[in-house]
C-alpha atoms as a PDB file:
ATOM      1  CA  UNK A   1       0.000   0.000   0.000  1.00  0.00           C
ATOM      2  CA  UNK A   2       0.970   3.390  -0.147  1.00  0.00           C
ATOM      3  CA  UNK A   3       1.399   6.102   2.906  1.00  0.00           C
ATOM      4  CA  UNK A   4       1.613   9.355   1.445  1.00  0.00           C
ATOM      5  CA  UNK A   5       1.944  12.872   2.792  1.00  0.00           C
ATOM      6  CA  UNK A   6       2.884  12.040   6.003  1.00  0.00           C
ATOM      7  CA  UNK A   7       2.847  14.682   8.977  1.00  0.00           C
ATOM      8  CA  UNK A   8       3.615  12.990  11.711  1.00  0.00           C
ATOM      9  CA  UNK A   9       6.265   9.382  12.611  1.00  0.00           C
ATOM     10  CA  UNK A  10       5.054   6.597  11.291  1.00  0.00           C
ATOM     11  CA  UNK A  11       5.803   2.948  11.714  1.00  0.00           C
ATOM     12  CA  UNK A  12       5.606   0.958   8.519  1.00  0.00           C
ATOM     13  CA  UNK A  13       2.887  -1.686   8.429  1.00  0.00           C
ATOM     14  CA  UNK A  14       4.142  -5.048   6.929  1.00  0.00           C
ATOM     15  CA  UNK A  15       1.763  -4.152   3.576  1.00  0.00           C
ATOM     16  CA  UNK A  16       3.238  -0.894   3.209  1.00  0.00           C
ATOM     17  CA  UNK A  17       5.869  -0.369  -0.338  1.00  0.00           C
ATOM     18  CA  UNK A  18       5.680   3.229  -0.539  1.00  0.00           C
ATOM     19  CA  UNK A  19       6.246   5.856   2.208  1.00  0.00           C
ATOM     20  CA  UNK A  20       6.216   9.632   1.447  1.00  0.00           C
ATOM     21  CA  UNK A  21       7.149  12.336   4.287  1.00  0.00           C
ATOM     22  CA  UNK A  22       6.436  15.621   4.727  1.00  0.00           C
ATOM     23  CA  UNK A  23       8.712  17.760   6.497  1.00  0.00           C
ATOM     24  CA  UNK A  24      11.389  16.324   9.717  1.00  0.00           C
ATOM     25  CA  UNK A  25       9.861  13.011  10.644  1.00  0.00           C
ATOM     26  CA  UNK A  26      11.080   9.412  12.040  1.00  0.00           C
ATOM     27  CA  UNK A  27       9.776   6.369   9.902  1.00  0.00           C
ATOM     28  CA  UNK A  28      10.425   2.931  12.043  1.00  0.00           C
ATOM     29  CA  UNK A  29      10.893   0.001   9.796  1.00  0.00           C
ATOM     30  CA  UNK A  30       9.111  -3.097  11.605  1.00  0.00           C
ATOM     31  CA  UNK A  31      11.124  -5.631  13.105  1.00  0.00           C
ATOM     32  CA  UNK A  32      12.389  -8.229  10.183  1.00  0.00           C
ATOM     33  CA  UNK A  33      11.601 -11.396  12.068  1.00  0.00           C
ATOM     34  CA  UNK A  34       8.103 -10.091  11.750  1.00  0.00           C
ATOM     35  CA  UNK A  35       8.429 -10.035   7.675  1.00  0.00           C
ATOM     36  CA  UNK A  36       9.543 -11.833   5.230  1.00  0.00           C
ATOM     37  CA  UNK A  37      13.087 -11.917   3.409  1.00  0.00           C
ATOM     38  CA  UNK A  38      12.998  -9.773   0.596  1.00  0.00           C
ATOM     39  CA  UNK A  39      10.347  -6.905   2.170  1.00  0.00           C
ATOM     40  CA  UNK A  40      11.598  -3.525   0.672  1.00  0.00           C
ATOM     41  CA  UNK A  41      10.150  -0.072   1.061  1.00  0.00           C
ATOM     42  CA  UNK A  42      10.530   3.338  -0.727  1.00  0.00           C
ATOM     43  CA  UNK A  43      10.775   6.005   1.475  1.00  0.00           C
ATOM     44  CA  UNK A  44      10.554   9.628   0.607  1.00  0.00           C
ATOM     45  CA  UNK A  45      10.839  13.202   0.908  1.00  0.00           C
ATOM     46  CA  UNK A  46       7.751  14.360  -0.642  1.00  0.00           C
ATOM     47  CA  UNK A  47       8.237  17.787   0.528  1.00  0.00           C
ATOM     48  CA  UNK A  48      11.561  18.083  -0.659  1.00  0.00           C
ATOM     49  CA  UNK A  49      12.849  20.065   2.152  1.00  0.00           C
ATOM     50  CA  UNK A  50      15.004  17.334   4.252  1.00  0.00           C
ATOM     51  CA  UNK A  51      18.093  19.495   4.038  1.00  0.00           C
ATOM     52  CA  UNK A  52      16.149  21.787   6.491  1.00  0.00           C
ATOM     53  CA  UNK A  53      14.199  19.516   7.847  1.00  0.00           C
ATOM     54  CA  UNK A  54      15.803  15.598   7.709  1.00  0.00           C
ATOM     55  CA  UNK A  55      13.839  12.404   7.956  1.00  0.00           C
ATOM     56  CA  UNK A  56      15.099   9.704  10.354  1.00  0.00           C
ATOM     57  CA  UNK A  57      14.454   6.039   9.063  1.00  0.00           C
ATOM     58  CA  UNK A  58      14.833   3.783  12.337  1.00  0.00           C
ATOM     59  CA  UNK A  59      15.261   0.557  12.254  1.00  0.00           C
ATOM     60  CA  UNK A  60      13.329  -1.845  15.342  1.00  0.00           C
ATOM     61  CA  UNK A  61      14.703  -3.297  18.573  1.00  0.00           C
ATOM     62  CA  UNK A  62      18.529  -5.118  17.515  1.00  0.00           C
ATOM     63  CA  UNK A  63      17.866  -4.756  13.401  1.00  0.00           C
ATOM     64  CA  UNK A  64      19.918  -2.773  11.460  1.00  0.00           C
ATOM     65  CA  UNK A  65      20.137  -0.837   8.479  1.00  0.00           C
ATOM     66  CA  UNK A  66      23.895  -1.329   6.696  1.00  0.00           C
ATOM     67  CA  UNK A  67      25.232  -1.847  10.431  1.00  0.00           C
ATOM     68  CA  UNK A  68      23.696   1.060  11.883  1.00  0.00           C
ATOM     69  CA  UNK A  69      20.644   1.254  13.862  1.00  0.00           C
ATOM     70  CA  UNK A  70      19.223   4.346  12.136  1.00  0.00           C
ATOM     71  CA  UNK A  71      19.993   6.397   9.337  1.00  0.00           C
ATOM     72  CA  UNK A  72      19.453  10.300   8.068  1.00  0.00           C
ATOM     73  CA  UNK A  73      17.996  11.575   5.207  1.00  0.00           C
ATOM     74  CA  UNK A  74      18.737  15.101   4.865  1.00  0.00           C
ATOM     75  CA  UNK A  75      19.156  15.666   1.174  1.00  0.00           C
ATOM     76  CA  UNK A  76      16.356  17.465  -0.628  1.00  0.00           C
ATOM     77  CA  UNK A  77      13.842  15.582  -2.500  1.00  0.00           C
ATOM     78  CA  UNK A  78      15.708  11.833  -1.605  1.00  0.00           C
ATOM     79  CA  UNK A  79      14.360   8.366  -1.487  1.00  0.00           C
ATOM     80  CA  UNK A  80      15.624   5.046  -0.338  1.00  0.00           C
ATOM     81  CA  UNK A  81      14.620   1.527  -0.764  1.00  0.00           C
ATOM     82  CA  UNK A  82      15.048  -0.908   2.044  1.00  0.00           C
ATOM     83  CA  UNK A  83      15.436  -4.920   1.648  1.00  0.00           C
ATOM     84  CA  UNK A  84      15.496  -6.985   4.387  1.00  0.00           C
ATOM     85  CA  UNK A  85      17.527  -9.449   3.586  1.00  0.00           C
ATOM     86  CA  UNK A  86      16.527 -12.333   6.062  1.00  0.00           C
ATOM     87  CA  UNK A  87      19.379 -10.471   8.931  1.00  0.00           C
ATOM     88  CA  UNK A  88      19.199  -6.926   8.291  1.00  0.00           C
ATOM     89  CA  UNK A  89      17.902  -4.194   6.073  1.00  0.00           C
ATOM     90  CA  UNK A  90      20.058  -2.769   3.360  1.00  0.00           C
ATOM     91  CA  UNK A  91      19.887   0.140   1.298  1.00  0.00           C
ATOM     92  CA  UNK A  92      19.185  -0.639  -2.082  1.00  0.00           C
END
């Protein structure tokens, strides 16, 4: 499904794909044991001000995203797709 304009954190829901955000918000990725392996999301700065105003994707409980337990998104207009590879999410 697709979560759009966003004004306020959000944590994905397992039918979730796409995930736009508007203005500084935290998006928490669910935990992976909960999902399957190969679960990806697009995530978004629809209002294409995260250089002012970043968007924190979080990852839940001992997951991680490329070894880190969050990350920042603070370039205007940017996206990222998440995998979760069956042990931890990676940028894609």
């Amino acid at each position: 499904s697709v979560a759009t304009g966003l004004t306020s954190n959000y944590v994905a829901n397992i039918g979730d794909y796409y995930i736009g955000v508007n203005g500084a918000r935290k998006v928490t990725l669910p935990l992976g044991s909960s999902i399957s392996t190969g679960k990806s999301y697009v995530i978004k700065d629809e209002a294409g001000n995260a250089s002012a105003f970043s968007v924190l994707l979080q990852a839940s409980g001992s997951d991680l995203i490329d070894g880190n337990s969050n990350v920042t998104m603070a370039l205007n207009n940017i996206s990222l797709t998440t995998l979760w590879t069956g042990t931890r999410w990676s940028l894609i």
